[in-house]
C-alpha atoms as a PDB file:
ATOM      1  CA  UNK A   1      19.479   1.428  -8.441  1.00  0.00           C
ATOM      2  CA  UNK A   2      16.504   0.357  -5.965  1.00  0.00           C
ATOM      3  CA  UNK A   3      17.191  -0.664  -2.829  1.00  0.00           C
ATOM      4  CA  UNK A   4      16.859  -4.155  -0.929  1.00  0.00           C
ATOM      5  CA  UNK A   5      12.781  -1.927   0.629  1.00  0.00           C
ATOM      6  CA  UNK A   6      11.581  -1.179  -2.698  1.00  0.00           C
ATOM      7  CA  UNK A   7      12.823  -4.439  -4.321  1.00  0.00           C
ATOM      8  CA  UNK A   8      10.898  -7.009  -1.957  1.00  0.00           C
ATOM      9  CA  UNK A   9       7.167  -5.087  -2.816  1.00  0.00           C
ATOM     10  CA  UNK A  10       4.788  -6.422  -5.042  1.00  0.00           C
ATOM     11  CA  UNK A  11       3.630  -3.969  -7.811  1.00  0.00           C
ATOM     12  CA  UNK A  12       1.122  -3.666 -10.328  1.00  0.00           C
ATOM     13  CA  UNK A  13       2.304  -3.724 -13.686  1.00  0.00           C
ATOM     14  CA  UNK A  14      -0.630  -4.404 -16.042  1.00  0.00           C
ATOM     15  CA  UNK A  15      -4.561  -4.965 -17.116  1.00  0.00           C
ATOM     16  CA  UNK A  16      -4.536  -9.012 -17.342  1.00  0.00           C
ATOM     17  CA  UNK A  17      -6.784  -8.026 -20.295  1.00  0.00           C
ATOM     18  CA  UNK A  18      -4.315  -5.882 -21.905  1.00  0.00           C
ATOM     19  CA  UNK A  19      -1.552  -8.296 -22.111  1.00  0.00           C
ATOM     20  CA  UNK A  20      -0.992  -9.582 -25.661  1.00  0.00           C
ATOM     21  CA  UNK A  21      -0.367 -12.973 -26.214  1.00  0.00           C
ATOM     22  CA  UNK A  22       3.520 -13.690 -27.104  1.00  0.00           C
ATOM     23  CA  UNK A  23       6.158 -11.561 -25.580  1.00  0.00           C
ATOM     24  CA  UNK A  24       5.690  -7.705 -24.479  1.00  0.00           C
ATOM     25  CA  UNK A  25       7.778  -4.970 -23.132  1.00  0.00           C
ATOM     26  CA  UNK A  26       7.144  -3.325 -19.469  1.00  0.00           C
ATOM     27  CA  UNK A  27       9.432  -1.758 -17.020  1.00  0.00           C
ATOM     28  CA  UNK A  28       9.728  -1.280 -13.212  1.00  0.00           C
ATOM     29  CA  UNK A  29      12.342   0.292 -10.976  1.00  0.00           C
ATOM     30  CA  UNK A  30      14.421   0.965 -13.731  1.00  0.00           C
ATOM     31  CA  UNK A  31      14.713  -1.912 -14.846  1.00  0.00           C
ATOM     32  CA  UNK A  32      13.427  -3.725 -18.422  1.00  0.00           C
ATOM     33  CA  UNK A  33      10.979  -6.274 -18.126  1.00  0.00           C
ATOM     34  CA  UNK A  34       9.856  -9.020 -21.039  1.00  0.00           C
ATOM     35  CA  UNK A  35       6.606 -10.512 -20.426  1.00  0.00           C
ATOM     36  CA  UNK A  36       5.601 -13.743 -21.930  1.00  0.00           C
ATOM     37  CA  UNK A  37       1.615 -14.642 -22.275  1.00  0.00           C
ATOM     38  CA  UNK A  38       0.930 -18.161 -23.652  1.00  0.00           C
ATOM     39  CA  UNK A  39      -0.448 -21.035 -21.726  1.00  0.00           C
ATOM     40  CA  UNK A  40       0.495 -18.927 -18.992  1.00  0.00           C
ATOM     41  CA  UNK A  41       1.787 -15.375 -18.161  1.00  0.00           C
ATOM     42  CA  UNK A  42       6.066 -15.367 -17.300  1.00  0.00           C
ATOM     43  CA  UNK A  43       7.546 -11.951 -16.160  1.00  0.00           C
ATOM     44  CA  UNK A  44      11.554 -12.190 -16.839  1.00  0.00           C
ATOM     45  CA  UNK A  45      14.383  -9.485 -16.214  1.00  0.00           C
ATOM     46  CA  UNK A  46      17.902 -10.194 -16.391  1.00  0.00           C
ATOM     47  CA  UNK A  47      17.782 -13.508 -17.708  1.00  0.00           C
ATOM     48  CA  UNK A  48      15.522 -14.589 -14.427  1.00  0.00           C
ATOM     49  CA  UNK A  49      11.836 -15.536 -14.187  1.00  0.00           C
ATOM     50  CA  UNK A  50      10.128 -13.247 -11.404  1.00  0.00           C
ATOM     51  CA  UNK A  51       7.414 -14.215  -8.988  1.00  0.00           C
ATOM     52  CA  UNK A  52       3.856 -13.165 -10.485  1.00  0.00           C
ATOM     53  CA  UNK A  53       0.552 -12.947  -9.070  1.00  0.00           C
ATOM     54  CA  UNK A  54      -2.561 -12.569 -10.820  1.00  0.00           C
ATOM     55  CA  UNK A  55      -4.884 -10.459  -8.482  1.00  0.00           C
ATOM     56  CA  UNK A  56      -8.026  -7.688  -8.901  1.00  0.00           C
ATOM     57  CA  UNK A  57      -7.468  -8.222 -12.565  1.00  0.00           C
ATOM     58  CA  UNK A  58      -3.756  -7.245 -12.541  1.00  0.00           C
ATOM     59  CA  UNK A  59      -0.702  -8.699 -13.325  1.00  0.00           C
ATOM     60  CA  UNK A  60       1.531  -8.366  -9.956  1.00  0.00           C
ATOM     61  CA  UNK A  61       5.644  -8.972  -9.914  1.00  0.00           C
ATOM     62  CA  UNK A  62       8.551  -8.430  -7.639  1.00  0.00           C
ATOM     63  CA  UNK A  63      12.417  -7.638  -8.727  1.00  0.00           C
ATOM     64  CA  UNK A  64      13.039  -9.133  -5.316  1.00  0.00           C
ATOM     65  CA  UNK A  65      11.404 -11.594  -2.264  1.00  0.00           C
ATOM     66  CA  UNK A  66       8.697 -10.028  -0.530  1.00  0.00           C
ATOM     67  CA  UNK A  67       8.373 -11.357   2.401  1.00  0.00           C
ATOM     68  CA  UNK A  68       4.527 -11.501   2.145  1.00  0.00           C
ATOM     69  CA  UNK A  69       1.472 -11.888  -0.563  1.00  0.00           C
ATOM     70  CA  UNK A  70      -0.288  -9.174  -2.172  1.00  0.00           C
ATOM     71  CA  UNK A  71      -2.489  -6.754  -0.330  1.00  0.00           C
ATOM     72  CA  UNK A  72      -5.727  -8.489   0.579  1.00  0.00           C
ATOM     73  CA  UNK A  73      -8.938  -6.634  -0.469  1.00  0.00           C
ATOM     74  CA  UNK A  74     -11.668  -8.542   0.816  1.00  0.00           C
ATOM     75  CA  UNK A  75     -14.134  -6.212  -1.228  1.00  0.00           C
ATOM     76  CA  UNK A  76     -12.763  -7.121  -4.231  1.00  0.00           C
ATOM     77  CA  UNK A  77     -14.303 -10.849  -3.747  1.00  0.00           C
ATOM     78  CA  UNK A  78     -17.952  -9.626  -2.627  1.00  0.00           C
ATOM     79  CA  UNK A  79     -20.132 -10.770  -5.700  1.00  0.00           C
ATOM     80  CA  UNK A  80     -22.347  -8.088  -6.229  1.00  0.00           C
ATOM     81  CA  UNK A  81     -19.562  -5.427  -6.742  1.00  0.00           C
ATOM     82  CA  UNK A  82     -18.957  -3.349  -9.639  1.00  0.00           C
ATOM     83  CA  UNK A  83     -15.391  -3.923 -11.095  1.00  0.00           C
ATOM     84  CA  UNK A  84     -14.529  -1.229 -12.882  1.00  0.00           C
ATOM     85  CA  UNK A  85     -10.831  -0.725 -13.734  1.00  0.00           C
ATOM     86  CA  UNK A  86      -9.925   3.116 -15.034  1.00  0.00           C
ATOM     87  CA  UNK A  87      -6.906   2.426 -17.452  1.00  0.00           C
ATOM     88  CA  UNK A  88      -3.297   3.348 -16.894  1.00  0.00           C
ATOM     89  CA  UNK A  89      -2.115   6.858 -16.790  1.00  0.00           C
ATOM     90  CA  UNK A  90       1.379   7.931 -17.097  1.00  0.00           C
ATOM     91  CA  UNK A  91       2.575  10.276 -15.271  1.00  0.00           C
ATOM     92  CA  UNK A  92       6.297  12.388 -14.655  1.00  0.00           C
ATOM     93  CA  UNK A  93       6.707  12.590 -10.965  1.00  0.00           C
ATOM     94  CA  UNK A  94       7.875   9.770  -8.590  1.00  0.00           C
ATOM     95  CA  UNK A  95       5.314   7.285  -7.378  1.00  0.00           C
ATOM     96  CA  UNK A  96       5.643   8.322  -3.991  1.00  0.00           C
ATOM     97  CA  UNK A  97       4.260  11.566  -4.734  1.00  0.00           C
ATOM     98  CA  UNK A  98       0.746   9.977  -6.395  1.00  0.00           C
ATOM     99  CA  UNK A  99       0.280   8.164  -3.117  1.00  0.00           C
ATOM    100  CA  UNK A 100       0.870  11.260  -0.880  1.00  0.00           C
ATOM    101  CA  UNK A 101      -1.560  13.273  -3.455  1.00  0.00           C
ATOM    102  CA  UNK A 102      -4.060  10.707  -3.097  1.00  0.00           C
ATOM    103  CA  UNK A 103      -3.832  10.816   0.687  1.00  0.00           C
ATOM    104  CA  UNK A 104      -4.129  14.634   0.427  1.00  0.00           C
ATOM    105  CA  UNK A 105      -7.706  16.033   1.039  1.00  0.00           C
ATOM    106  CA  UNK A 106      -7.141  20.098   1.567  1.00  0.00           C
ATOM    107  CA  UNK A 107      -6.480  19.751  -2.632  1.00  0.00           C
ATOM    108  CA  UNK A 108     -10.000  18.769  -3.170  1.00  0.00           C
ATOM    109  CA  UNK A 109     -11.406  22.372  -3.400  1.00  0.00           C
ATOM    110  CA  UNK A 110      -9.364  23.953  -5.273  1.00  0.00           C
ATOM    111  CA  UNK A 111      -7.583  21.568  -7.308  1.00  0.00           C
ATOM    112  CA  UNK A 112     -11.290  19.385  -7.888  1.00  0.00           C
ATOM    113  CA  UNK A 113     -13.287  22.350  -7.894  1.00  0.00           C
ATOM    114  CA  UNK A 114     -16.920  21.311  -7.341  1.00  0.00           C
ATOM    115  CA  UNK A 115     -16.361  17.748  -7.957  1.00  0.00           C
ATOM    116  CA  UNK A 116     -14.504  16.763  -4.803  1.00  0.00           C
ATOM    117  CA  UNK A 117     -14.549  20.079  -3.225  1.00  0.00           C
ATOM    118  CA  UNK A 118     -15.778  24.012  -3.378  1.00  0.00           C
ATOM    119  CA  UNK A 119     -14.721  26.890  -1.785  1.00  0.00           C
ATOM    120  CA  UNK A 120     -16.089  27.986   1.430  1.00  0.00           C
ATOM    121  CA  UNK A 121     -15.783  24.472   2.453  1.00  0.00           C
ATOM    122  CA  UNK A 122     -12.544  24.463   2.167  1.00  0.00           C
ATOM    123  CA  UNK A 123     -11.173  23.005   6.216  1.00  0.00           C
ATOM    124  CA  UNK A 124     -10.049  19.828   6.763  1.00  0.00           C
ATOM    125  CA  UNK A 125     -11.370  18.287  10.367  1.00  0.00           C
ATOM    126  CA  UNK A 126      -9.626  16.699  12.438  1.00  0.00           C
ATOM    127  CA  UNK A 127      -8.975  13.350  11.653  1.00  0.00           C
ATOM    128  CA  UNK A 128      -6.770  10.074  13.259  1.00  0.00           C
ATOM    129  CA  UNK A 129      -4.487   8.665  11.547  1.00  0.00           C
ATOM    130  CA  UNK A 130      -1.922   5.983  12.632  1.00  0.00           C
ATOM    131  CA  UNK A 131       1.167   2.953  11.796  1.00  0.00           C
ATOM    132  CA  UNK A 132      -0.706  -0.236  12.449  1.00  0.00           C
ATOM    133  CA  UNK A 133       2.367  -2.356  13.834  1.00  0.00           C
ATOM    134  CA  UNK A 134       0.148  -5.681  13.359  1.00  0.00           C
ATOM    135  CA  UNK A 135      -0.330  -5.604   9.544  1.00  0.00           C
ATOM    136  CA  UNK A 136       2.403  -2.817   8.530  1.00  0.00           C
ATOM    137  CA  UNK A 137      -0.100  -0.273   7.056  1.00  0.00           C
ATOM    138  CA  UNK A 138      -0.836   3.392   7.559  1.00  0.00           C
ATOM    139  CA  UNK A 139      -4.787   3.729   7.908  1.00  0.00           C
ATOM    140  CA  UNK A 140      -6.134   7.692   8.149  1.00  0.00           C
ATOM    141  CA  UNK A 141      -9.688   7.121   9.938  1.00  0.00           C
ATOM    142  CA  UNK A 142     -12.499   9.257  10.517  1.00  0.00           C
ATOM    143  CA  UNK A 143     -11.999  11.925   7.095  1.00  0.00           C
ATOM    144  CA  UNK A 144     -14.976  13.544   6.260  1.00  0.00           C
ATOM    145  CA  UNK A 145     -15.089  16.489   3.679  1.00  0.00           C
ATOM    146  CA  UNK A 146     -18.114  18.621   2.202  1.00  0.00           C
ATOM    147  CA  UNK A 147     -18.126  17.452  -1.616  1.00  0.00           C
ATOM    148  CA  UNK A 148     -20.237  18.750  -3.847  1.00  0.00           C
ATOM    149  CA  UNK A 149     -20.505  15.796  -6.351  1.00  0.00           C
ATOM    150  CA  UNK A 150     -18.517  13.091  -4.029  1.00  0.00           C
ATOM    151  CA  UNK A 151     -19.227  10.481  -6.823  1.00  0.00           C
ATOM    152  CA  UNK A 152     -20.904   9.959 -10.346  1.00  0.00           C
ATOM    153  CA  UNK A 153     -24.100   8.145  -8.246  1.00  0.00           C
ATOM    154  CA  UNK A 154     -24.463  11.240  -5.904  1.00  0.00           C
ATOM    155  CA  UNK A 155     -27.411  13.871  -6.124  1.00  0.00           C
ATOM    156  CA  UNK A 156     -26.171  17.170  -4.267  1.00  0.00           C
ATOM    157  CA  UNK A 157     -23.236  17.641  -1.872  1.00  0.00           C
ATOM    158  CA  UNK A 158     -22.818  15.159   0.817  1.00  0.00           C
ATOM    159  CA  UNK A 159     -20.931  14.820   3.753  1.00  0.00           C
ATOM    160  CA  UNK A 160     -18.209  12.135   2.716  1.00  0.00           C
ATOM    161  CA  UNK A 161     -16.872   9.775   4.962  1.00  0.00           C
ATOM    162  CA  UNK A 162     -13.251   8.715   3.788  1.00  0.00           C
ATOM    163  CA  UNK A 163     -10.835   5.712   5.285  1.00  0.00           C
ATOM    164  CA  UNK A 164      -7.331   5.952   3.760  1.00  0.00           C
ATOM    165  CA  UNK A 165      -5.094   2.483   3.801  1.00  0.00           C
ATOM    166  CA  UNK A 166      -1.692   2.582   2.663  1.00  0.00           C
ATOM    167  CA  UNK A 167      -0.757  -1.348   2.537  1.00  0.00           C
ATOM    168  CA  UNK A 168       2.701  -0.942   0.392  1.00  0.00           C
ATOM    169  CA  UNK A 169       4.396   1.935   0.079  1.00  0.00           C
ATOM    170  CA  UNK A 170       3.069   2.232  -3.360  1.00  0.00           C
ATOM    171  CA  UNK A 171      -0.560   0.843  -3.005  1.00  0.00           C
ATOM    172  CA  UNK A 172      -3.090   3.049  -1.628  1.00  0.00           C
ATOM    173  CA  UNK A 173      -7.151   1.947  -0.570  1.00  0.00           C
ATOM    174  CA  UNK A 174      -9.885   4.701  -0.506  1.00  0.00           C
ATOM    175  CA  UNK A 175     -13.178   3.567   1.409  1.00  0.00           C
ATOM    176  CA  UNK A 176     -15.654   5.916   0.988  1.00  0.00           C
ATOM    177  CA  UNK A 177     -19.623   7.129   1.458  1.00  0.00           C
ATOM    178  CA  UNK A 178     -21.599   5.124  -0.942  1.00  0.00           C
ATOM    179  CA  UNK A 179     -24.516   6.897  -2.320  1.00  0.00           C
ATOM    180  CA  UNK A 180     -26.009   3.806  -2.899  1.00  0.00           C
ATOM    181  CA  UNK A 181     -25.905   1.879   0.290  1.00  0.00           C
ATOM    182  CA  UNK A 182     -25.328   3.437   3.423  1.00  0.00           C
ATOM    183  CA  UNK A 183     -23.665   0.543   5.431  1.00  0.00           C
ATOM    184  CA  UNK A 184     -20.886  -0.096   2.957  1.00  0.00           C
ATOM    185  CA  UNK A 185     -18.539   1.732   1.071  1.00  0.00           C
ATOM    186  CA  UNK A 186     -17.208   2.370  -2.059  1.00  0.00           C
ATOM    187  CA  UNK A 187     -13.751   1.175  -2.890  1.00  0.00           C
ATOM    188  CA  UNK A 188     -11.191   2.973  -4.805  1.00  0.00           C
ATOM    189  CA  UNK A 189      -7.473   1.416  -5.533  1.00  0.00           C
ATOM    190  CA  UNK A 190      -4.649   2.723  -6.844  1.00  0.00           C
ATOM    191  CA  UNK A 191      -1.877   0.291  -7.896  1.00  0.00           C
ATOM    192  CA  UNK A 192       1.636   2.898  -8.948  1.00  0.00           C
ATOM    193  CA  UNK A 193       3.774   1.193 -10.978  1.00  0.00           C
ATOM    194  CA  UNK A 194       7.435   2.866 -10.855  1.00  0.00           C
ATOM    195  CA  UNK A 195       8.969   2.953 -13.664  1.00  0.00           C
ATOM    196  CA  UNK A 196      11.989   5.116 -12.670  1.00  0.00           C
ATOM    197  CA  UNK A 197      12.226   7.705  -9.813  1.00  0.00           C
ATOM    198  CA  UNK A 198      11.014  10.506 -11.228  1.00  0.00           C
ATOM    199  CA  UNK A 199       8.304   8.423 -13.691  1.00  0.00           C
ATOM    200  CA  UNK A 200       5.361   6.114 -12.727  1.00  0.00           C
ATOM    201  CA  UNK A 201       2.409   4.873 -14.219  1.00  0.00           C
ATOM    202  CA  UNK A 202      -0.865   4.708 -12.104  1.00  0.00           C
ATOM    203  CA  UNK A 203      -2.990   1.557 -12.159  1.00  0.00           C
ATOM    204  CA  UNK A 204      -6.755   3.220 -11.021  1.00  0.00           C
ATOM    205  CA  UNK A 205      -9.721   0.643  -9.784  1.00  0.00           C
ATOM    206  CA  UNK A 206     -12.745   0.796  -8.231  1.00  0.00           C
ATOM    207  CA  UNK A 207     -15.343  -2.271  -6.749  1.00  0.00           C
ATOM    208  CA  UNK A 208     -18.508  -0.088  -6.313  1.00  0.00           C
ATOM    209  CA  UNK A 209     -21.217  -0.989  -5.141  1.00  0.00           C
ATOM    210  CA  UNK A 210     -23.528   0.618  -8.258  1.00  0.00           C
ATOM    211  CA  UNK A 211     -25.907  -1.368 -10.655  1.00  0.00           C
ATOM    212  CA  UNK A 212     -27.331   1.530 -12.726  1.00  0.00           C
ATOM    213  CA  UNK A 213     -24.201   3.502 -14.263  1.00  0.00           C
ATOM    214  CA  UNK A 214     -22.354   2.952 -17.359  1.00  0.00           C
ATOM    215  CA  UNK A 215     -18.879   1.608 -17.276  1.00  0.00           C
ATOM    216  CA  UNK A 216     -17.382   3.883 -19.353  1.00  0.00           C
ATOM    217  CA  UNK A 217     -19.323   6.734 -17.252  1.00  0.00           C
ATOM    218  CA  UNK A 218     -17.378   5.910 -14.314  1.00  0.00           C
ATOM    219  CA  UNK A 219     -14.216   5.508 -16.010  1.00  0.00           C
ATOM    220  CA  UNK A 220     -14.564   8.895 -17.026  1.00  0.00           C
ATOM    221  CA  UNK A 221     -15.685  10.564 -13.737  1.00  0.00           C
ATOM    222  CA  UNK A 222     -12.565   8.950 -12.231  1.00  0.00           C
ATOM    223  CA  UNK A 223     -10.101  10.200 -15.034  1.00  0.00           C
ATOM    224  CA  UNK A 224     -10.904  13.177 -15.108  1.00  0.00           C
ATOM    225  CA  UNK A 225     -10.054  13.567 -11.637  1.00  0.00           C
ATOM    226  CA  UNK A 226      -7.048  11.861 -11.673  1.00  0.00           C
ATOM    227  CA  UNK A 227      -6.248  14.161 -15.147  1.00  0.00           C
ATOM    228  CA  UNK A 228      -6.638  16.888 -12.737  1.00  0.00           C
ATOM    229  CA  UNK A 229      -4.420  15.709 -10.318  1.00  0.00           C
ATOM    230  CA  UNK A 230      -1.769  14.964 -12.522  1.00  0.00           C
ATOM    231  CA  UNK A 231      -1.312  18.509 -13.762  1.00  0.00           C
ATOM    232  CA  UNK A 232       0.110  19.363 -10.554  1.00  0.00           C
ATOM    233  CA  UNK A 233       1.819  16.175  -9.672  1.00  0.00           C
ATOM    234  CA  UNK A 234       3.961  17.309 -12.642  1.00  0.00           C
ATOM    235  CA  UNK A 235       4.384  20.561 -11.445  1.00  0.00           C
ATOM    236  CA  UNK A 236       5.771  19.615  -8.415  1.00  0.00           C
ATOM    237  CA  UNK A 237       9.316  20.506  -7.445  1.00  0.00           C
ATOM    238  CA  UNK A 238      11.196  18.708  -6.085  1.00  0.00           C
ATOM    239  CA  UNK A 239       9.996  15.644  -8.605  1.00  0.00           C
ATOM    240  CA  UNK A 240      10.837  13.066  -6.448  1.00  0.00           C
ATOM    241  CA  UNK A 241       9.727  12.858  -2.394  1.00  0.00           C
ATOM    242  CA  UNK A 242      11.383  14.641   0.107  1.00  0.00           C
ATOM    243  CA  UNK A 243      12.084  12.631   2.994  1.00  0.00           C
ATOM    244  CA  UNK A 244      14.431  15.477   4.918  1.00  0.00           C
ATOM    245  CA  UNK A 245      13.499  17.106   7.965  1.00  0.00           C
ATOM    246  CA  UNK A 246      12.042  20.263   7.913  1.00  0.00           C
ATOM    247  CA  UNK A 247      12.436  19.982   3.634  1.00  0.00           C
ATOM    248  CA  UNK A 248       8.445  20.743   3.602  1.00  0.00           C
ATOM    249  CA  UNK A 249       6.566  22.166   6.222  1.00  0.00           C
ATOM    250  CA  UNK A 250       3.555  20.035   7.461  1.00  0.00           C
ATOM    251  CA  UNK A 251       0.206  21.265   8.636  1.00  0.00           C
ATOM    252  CA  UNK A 252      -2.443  19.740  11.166  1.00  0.00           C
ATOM    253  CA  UNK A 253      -3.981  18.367   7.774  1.00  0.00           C
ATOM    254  CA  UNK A 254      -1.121  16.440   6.126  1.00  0.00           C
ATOM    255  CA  UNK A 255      -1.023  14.332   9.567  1.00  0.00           C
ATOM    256  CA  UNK A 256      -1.048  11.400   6.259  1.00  0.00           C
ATOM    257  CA  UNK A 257       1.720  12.635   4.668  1.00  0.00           C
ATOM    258  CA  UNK A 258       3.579  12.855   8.196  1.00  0.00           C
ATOM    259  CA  UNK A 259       2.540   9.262   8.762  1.00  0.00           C
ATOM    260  CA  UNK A 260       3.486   8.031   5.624  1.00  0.00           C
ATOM    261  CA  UNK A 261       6.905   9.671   5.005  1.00  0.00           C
ATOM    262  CA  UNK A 262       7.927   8.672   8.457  1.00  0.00           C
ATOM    263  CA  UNK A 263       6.923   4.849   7.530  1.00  0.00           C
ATOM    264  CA  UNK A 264       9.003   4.674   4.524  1.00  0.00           C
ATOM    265  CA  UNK A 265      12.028   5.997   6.412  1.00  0.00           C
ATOM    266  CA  UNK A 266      11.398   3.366   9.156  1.00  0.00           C
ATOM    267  CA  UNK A 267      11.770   0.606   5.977  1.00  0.00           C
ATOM    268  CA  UNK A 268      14.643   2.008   4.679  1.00  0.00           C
ATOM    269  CA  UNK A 269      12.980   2.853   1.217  1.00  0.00           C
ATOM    270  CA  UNK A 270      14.417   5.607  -0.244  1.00  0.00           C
ATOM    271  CA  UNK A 271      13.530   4.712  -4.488  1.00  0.00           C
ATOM    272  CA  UNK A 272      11.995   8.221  -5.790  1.00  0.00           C
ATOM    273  CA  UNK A 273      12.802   9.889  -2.871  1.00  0.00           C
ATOM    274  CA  UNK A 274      15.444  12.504  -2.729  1.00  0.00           C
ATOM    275  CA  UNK A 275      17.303  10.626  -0.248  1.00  0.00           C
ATOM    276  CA  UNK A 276      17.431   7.945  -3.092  1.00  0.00           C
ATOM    277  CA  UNK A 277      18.796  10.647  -5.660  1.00  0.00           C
ATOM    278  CA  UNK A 278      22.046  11.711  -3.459  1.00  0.00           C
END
């Protein structure tokens, strides 16, 4: 059963555009979910209506009261974006684990082999990374990594510049180099929907800034590096997180991870966690 932290998050549960009209099944934190789509969209469980939010194109719920609104991506509202949502993929591990993969750069190379990364350039630099008290996120500033084809608008390898922002622990922000204009950046969201500990789905989107590619292009360059990544999220072992001392050893380039763990301990959330399993 979740606990009072993972209860009183908003998550992602659906494409607004997927949603049938009349009533369909979903499920989050272990628990059944009917949702309703007529005149409007209702989200029930239990016999109670839940609090919805229709945001970036996605259906949003809570099994409990968070105790703010859902994370504010200002990009998502600039006009001449590209919205490009990449489907949902299913995958067996806990949510917790997608986020830390997706915070995890020293994969690129060998896991993303001359997409994201290629072997000799295989070091992570030193990067900052920090708990900002004021808005309760974990931001990882001042990534770069050598990437051979750092997105589906690139020509060559590039230097990337990456900013991480973990704003729940289950919603994750990528800012990135964009190939196309120099002073912005690309934005890549991922939206994990837990379903149970051990089983998520992922909710992939990107606002781009990109006028010339397909959609369905894009969609592909981003699954098939999230396709990638899932082969060893489900390989993992332990499934869920580990959240005990000394259970993993850390190095200088998971200073993320070390981040991130230690925030979810601070807010007592525990769901897909191994502390949540005992």
């Amino acid at each position: 059963m979740a606990e009072k932290a993972a209860l009183d998050q908003w998550y992602c549960i659906e494409n607004l555009a997927d949603i049938p009209q009349g009533e369909s099944r979903n499920r989050l934190l272990g628990t059944d979910l009917s949702v309703h789509r007529d005149e409007r969209i209702v989200v029930t469980a239990k016999g109670r209506d839940l609090p919805t939010r229709q945001r970036y194109g996605y259906l949003w719920t809570s099994l409990g009261e968070p105790p703010s609104d859902v994370p504010s991506i200002p990009e998502a509202e600039e006009p001449d974006r590209r919205y490009v949502p990449c489907g949902a993929i299913a995958v067996k591990a806990s949510g917790l684990r997608i986020v830390e993969n997706f915070l995890d750069m020293a994969h690129f190379p060998f896991v993303h082999t001359d997409i994201l990364g290629s072997e000799p350039h295989t070091e992570v630099e030193h990067y900052d990374c920090e708990i900002r008290r004021d808005v309760d996120e974990v931001w990882a500033t001042n990534c770069t990594f050598v990437q051979p084809r750092a997105a589906l608008s690139a020509e060559g390898a590039i230097k990337t510049d990456y900013i991480y922002r973990i704003t729940t622990p289950f919603t994750v922000l990528l800012y990135k180099t964009c190939p196309m204009a120099a002073d912005r950046w690309d934005v890549i969201c991922l939206f994990v929907q837990p379903l149970d500990p051990g089983r998520c789905r992922a909710h992939p989107v990107m606002f781009l800034i990109d006028d010339e590619a397909r959609s369905a292009d894009l969609i592909g360059f981003q699954q098939v590096i999230f396709l990638q990544d899932r082969i060893i999220l489900e390989n993992q072992r332990p499934v869920l997180l580990p959240l005990e001392p000394r259970a993993e050893i850390p190095t200088r380039a998971d200073a993320s991870s070390v981040a991130y763990r230690r925030w979810l301990k601070e807010k007592g959330l525990v769901y897909g966690t191994t502390l949540g399993a005992a």
